[in-house]
Protein backbone atom coordinates (compact mmCIF):
# COMPACT_ATOMS: atom_id res chain seq x y z
CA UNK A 1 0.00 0.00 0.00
CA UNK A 2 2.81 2.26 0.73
CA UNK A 3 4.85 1.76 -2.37
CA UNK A 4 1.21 2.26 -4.60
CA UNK A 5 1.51 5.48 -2.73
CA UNK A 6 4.76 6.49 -3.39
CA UNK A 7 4.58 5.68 -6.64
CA UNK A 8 1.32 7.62 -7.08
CA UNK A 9 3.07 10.58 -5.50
CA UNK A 10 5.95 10.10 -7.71
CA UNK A 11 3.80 10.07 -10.96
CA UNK A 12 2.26 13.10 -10.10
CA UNK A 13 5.39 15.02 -9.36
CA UNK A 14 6.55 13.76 -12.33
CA UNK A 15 3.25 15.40 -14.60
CA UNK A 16 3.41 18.65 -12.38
CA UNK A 17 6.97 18.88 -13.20
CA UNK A 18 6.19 17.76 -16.98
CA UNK A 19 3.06 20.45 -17.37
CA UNK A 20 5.31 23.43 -15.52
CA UNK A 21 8.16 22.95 -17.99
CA UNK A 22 5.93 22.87 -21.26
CA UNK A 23 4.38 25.94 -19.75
CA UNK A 24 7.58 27.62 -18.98
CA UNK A 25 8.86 26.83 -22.66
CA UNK A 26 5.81 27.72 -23.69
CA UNK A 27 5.93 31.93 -22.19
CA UNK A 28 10.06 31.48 -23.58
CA UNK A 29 8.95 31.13 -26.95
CA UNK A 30 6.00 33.64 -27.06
CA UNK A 31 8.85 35.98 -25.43
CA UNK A 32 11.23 35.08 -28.45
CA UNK A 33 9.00 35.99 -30.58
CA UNK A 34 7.95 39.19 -29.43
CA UNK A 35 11.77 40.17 -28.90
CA UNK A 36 12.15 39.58 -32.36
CA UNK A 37 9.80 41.50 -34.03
CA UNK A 38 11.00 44.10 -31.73
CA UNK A 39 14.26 43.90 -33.08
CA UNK A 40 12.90 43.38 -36.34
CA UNK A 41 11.05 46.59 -35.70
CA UNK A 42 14.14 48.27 -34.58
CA UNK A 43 15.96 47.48 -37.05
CA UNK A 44 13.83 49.10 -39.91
CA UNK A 45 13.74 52.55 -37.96
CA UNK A 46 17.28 52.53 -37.60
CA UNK A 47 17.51 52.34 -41.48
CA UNK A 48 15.11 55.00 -42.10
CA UNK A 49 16.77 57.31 -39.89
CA UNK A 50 19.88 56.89 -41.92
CA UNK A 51 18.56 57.49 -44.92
CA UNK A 52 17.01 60.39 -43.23
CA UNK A 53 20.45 61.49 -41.73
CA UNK A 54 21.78 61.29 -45.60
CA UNK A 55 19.28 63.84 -47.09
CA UNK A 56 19.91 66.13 -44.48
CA UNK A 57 23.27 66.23 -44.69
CA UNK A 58 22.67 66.07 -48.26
CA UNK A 59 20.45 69.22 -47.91
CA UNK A 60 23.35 70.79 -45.71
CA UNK A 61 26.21 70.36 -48.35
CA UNK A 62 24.04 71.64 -50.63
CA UNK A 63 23.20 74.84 -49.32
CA UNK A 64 26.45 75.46 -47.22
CA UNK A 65 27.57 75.29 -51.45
CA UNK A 66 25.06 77.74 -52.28
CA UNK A 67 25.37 80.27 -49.83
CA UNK A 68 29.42 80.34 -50.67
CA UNK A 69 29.25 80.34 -54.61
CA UNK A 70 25.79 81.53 -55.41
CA UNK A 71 25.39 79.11 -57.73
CA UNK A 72 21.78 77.67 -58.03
CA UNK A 73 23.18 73.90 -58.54
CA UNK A 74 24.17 73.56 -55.36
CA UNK A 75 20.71 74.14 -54.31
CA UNK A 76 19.54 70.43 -56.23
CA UNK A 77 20.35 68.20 -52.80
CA UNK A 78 18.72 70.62 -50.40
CA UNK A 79 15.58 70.94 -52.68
CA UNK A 80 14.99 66.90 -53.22
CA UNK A 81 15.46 66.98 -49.06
């Protein structure tokens, strides 16, 4: 009777322990995931805010070369910024 006991205990242990870990890998992945498209997200904003740095420096060299030569070509960069 005691070992039938035991080894009911021990089962259930066993499926408590095997439920907690498939829930714990379970929240792990879902956290994965949402990092990722974080990053992902990230990522894209950090590319757009180059390209955005470009035209303005774009726009800069364009007019700093305007405003010394006068000449309306070096106007082209800051106008397509």
């Amino acid at each position: 009777m005691a070992a039938e006991c035991s080894a009911l205990v021990g089962l259930l242990a066993a499926i408590v322990f095997f439920v907690a870990s498939a829930a714990l890998s379970f929240f792990t992945v879902q956290n994965i995931r949402d990092n990722s498209a974080r990053v992902t997200q990230t990522h894209s904003l950090i590319v757009a805010l180059d390209l955005l740095l470009i035209d303005l420096q774009d726009a800069e060299t364009g007019l700093r070369g305007y405003l010394l030569t006068g000449d309306d070509e070096y106007l082209e960069p800051y106008n397509r910024a």
